[in-house]
PDB file of N, CA and C in Angstrom:
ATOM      1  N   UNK A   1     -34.771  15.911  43.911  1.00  0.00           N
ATOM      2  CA  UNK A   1     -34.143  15.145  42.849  1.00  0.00           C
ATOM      3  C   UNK A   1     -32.799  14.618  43.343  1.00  0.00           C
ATOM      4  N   UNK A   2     -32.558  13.680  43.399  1.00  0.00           N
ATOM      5  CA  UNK A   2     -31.546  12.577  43.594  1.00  0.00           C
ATOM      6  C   UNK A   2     -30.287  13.219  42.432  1.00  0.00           C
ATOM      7  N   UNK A   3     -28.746  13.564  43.305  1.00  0.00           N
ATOM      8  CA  UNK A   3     -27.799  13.077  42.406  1.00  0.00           C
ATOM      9  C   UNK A   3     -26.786  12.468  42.330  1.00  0.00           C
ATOM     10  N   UNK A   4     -27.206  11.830  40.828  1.00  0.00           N
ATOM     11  CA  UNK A   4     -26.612  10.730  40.227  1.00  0.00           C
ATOM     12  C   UNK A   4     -25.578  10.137  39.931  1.00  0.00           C
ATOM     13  N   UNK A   5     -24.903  11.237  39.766  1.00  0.00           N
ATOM     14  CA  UNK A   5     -23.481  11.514  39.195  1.00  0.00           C
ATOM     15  C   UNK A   5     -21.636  11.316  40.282  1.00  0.00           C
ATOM     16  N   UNK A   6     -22.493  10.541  41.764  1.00  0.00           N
ATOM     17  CA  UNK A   6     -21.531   9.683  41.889  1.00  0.00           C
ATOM     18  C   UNK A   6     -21.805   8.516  42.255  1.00  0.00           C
ATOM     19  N   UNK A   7     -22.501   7.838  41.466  1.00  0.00           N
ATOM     20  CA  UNK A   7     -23.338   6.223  41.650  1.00  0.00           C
ATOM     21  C   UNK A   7     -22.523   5.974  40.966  1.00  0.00           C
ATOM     22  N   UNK A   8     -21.774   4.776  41.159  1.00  0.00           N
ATOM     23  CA  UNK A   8     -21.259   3.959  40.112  1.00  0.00           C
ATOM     24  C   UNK A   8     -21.506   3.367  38.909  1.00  0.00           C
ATOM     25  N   UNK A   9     -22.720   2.893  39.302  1.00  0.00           N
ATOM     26  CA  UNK A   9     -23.944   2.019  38.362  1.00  0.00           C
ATOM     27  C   UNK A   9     -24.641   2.555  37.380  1.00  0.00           C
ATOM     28  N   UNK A  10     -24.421   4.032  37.539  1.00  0.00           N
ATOM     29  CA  UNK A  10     -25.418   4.673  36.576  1.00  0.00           C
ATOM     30  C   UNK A  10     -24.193   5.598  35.100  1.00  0.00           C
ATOM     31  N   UNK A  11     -25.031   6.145  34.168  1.00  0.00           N
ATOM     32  CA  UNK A  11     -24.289   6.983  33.323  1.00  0.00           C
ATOM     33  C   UNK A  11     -24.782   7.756  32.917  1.00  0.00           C
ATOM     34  N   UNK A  12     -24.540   8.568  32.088  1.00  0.00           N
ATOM     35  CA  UNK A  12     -25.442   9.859  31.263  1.00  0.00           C
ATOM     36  C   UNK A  12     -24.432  10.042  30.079  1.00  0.00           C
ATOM     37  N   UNK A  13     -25.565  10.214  29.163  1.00  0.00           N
ATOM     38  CA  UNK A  13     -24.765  10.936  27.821  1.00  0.00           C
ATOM     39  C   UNK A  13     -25.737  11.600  27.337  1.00  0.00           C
ATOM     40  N   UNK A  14     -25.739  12.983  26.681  1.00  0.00           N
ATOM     41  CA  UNK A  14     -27.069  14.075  26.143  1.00  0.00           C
ATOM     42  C   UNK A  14     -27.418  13.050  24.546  1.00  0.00           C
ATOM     43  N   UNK A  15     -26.558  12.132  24.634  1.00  0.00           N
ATOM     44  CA  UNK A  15     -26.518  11.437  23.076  1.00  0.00           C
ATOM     45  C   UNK A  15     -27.665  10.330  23.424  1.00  0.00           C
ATOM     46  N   UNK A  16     -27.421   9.946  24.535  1.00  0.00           N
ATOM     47  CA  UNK A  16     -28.303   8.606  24.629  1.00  0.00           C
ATOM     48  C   UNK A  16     -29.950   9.278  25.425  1.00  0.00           C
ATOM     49  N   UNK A  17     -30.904   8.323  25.215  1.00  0.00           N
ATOM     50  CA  UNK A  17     -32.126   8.481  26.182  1.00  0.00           C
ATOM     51  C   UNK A  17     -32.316   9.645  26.301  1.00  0.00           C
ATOM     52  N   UNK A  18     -32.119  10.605  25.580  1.00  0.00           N
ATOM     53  CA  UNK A  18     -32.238  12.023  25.779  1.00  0.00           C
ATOM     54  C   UNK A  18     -31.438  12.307  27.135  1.00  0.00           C
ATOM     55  N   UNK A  19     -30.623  11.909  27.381  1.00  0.00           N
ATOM     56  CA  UNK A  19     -29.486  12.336  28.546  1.00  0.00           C
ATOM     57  C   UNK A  19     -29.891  11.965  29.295  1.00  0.00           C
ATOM     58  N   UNK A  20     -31.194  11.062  30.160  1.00  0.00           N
ATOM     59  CA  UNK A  20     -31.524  10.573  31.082  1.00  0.00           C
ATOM     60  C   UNK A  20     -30.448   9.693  31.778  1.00  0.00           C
ATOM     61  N   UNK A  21     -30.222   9.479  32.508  1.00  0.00           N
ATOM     62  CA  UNK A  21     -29.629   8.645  33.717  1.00  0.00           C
ATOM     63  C   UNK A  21     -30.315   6.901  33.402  1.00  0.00           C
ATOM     64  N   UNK A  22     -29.062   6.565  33.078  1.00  0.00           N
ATOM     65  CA  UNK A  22     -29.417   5.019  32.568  1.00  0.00           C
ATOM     66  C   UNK A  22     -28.738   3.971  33.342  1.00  0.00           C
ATOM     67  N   UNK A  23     -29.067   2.572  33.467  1.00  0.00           N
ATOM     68  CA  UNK A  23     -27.666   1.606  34.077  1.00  0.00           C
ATOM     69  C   UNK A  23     -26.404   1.753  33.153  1.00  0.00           C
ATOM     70  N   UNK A  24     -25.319   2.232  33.768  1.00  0.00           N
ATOM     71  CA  UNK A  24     -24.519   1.843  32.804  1.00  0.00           C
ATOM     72  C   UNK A  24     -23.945   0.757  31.629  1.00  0.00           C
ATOM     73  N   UNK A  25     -23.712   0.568  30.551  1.00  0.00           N
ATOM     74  CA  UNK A  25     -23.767  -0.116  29.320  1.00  0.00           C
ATOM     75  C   UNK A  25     -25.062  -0.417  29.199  1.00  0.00           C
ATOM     76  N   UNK A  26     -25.832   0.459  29.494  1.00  0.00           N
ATOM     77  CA  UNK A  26     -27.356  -0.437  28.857  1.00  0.00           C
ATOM     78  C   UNK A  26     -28.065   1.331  28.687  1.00  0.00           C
ATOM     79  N   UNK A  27     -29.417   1.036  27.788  1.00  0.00           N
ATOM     80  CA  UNK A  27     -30.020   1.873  27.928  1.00  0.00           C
ATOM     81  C   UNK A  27     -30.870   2.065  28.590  1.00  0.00           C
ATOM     82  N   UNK A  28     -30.910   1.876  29.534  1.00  0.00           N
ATOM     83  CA  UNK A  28     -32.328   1.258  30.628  1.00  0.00           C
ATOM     84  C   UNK A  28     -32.014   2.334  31.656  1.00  0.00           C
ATOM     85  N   UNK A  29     -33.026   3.470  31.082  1.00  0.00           N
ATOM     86  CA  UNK A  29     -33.190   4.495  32.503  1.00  0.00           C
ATOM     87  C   UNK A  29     -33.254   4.124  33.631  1.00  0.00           C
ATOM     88  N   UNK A  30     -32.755   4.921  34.700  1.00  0.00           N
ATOM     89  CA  UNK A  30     -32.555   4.487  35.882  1.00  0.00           C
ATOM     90  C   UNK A  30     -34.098   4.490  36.851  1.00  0.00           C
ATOM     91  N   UNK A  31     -34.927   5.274  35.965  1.00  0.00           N
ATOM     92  CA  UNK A  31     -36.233   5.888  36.440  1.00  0.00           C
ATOM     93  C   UNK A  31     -37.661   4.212  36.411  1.00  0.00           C
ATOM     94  N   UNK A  32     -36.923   3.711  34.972  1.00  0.00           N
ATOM     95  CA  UNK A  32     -37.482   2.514  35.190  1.00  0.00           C
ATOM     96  C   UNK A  32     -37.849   1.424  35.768  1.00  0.00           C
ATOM     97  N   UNK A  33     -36.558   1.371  36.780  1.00  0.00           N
ATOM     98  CA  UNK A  33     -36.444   0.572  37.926  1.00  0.00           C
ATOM     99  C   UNK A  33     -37.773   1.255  39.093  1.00  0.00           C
ATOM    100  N   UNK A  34     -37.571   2.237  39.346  1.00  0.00           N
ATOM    101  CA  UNK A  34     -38.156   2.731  40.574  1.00  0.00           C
ATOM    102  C   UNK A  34     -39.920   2.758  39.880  1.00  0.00           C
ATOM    103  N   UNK A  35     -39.953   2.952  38.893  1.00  0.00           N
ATOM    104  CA  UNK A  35     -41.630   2.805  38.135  1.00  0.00           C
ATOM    105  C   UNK A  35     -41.879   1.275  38.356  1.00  0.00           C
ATOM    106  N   UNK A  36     -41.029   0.444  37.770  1.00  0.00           N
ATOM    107  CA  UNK A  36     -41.449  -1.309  38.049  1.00  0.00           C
ATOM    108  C   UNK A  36     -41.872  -1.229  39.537  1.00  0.00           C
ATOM    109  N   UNK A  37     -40.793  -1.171  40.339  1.00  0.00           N
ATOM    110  CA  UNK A  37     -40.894  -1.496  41.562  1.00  0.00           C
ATOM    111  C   UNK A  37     -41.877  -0.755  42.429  1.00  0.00           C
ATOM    112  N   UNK A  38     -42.453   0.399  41.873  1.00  0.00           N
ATOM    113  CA  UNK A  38     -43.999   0.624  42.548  1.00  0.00           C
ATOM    114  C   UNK A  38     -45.000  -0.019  41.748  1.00  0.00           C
ATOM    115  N   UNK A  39     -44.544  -0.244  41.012  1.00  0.00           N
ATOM    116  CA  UNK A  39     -45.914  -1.843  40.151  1.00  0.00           C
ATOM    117  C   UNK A  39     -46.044  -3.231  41.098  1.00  0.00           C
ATOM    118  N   UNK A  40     -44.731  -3.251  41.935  1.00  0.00           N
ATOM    119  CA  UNK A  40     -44.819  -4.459  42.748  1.00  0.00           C
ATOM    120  C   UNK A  40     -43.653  -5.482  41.706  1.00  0.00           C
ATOM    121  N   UNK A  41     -43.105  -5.061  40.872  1.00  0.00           N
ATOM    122  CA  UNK A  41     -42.361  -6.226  40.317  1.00  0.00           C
ATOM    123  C   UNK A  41     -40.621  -6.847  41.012  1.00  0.00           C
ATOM    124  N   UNK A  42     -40.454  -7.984  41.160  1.00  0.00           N
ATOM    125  CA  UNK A  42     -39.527  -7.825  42.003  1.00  0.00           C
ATOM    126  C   UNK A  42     -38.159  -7.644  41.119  1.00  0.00           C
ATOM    127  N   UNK A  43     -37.414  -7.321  41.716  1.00  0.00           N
ATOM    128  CA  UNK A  43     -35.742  -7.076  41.177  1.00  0.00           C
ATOM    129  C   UNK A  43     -35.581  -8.135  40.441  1.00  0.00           C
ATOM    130  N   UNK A  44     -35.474  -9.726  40.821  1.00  0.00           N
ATOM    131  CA  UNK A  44     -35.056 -10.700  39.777  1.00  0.00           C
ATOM    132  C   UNK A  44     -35.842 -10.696  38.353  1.00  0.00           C
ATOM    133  N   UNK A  45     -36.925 -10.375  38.645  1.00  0.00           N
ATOM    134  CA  UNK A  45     -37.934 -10.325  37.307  1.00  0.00           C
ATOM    135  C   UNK A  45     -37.468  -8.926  36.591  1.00  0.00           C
ATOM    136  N   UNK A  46     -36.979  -8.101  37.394  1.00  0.00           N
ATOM    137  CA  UNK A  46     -36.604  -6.353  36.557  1.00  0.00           C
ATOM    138  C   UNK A  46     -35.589  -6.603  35.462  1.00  0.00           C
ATOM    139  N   UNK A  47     -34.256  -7.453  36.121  1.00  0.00           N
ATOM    140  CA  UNK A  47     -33.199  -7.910  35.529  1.00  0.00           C
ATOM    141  C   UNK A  47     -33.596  -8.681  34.734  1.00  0.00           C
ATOM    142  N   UNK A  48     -34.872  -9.619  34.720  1.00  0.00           N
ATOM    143  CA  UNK A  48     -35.099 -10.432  33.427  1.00  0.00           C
ATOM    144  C   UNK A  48     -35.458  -9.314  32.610  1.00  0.00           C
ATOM    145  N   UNK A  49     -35.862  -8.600  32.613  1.00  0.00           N
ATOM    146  CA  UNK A  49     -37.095  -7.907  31.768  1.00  0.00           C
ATOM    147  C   UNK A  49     -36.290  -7.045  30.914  1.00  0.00           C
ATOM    148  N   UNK A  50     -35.160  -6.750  31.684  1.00  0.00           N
ATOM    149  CA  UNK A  50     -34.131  -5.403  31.195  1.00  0.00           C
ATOM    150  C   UNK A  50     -32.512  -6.043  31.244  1.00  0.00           C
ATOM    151  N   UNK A  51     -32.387  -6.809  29.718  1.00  0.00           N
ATOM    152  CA  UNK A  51     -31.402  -7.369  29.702  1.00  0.00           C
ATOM    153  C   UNK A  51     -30.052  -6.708  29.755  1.00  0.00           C
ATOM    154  N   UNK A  52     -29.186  -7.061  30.155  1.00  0.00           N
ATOM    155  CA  UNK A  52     -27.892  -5.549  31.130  1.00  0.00           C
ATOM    156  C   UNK A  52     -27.636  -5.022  31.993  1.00  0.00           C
ATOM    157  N   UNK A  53     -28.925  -5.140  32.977  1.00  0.00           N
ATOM    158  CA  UNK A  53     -28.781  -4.421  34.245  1.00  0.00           C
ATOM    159  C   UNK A  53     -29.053  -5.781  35.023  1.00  0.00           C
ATOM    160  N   UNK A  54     -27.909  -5.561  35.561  1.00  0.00           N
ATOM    161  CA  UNK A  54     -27.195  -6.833  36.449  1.00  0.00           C
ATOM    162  C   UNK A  54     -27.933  -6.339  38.304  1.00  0.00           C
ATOM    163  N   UNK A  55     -28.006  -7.736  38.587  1.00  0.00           N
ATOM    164  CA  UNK A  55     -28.595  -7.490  39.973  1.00  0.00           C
ATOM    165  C   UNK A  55     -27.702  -6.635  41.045  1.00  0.00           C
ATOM    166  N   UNK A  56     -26.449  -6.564  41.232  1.00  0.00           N
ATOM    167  CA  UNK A  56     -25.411  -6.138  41.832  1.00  0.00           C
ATOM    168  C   UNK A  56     -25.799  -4.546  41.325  1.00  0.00           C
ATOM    169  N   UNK A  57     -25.845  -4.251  39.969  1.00  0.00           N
ATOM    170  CA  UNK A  57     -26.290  -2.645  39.648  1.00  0.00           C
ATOM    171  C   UNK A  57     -27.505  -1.951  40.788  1.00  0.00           C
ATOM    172  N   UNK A  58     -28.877  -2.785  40.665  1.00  0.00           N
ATOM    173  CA  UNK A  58     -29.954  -2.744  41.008  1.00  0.00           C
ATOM    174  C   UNK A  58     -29.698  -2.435  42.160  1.00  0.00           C
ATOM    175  N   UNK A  59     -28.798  -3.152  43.225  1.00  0.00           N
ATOM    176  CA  UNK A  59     -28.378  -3.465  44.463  1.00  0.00           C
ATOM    177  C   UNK A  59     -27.886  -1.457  44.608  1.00  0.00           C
ATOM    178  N   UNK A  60     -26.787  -1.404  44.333  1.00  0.00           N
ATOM    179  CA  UNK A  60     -26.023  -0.331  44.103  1.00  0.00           C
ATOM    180  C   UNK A  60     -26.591   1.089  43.820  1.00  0.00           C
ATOM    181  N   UNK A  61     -27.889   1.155  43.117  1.00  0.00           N
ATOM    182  CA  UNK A  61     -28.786   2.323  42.903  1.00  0.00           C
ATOM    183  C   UNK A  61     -29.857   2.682  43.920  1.00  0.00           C
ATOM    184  N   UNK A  62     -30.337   1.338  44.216  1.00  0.00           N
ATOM    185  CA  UNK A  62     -31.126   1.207  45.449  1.00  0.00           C
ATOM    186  C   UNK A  62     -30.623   1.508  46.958  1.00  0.00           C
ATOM    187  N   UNK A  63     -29.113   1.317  46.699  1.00  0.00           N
ATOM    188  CA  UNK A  63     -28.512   1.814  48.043  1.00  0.00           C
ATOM    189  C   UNK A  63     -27.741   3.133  47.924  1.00  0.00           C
ATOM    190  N   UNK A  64     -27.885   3.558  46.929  1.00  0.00           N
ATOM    191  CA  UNK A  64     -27.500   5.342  46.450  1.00  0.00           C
ATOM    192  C   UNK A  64     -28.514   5.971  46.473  1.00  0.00           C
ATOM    193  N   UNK A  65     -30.134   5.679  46.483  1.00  0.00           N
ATOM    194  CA  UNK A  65     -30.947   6.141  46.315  1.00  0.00           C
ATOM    195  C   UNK A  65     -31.117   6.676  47.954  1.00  0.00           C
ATOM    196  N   UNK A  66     -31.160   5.234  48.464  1.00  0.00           N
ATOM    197  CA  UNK A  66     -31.039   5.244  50.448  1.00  0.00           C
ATOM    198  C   UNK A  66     -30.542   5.978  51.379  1.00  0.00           C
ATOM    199  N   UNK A  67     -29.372   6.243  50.817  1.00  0.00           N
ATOM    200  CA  UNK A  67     -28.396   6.794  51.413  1.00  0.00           C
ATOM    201  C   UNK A  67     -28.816   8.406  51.274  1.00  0.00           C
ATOM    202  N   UNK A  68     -28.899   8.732  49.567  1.00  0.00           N
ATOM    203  CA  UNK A  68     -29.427  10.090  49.130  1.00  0.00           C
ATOM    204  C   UNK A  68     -30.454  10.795  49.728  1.00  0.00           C
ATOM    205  N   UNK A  69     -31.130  10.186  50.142  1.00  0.00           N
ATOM    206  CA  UNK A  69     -32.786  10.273  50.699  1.00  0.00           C
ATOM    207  C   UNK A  69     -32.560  10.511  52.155  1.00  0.00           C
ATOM    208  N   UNK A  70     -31.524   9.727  52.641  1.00  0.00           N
ATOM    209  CA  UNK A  70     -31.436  10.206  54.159  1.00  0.00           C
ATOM    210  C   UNK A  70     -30.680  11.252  54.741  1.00  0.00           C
ATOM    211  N   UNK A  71     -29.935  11.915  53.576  1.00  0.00           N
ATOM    212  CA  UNK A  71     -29.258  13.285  53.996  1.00  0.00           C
ATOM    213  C   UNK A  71     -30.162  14.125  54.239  1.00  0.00           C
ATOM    214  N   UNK A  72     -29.989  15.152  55.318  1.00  0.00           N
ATOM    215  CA  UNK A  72     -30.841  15.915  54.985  1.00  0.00           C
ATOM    216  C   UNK A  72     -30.605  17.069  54.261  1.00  0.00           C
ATOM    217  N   UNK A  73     -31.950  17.601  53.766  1.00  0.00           N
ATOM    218  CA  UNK A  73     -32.211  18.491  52.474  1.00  0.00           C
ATOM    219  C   UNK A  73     -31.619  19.772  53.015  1.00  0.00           C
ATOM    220  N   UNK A  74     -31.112  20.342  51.776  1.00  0.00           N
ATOM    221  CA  UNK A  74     -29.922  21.950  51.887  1.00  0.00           C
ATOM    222  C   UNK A  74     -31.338  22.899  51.192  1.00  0.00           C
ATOM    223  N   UNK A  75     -32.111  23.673  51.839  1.00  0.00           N
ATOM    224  CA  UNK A  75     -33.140  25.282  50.708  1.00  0.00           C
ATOM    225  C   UNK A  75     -32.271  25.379  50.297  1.00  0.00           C
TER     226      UNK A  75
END
């Protein structure tokens, strides 16, 4: 599990989305992005689809995700 909590782009509140990890000012889980994009949908069409989450965000999670993924793992 990826964490979140020094991405810029993202937020959490236990108030919103059931505390899920969202783009910030929007409610648009962060989990949504990565579900589209194994559907094959591309980023400009995500940002249409999910009004608030700005391409520069998308950019920014996708390269926190990258980065996260290439540390290696602590048992």
């Amino acid at each position: 599990m990826l964490d979140w909590s020094s991405c810029s782009a993202v937020e959490r509140d236990p108030q919103r989305v059931s505390g899920a990890w969202v783009f910030r000012g929007t409610r648009v889980p962060v989990s949504a992005l990565f579900e589209n994009l194994e559907d094959g949908v591309q980023i400009t069409q995500f940002v249409e689809w999910f009004p608030g989450v700005t391409i520069e965000q998308v950019r920014v999670v996708l390269d926190h995700a990258g980065k996260s993924l290439a540390l290696p793992q602590v048992a």
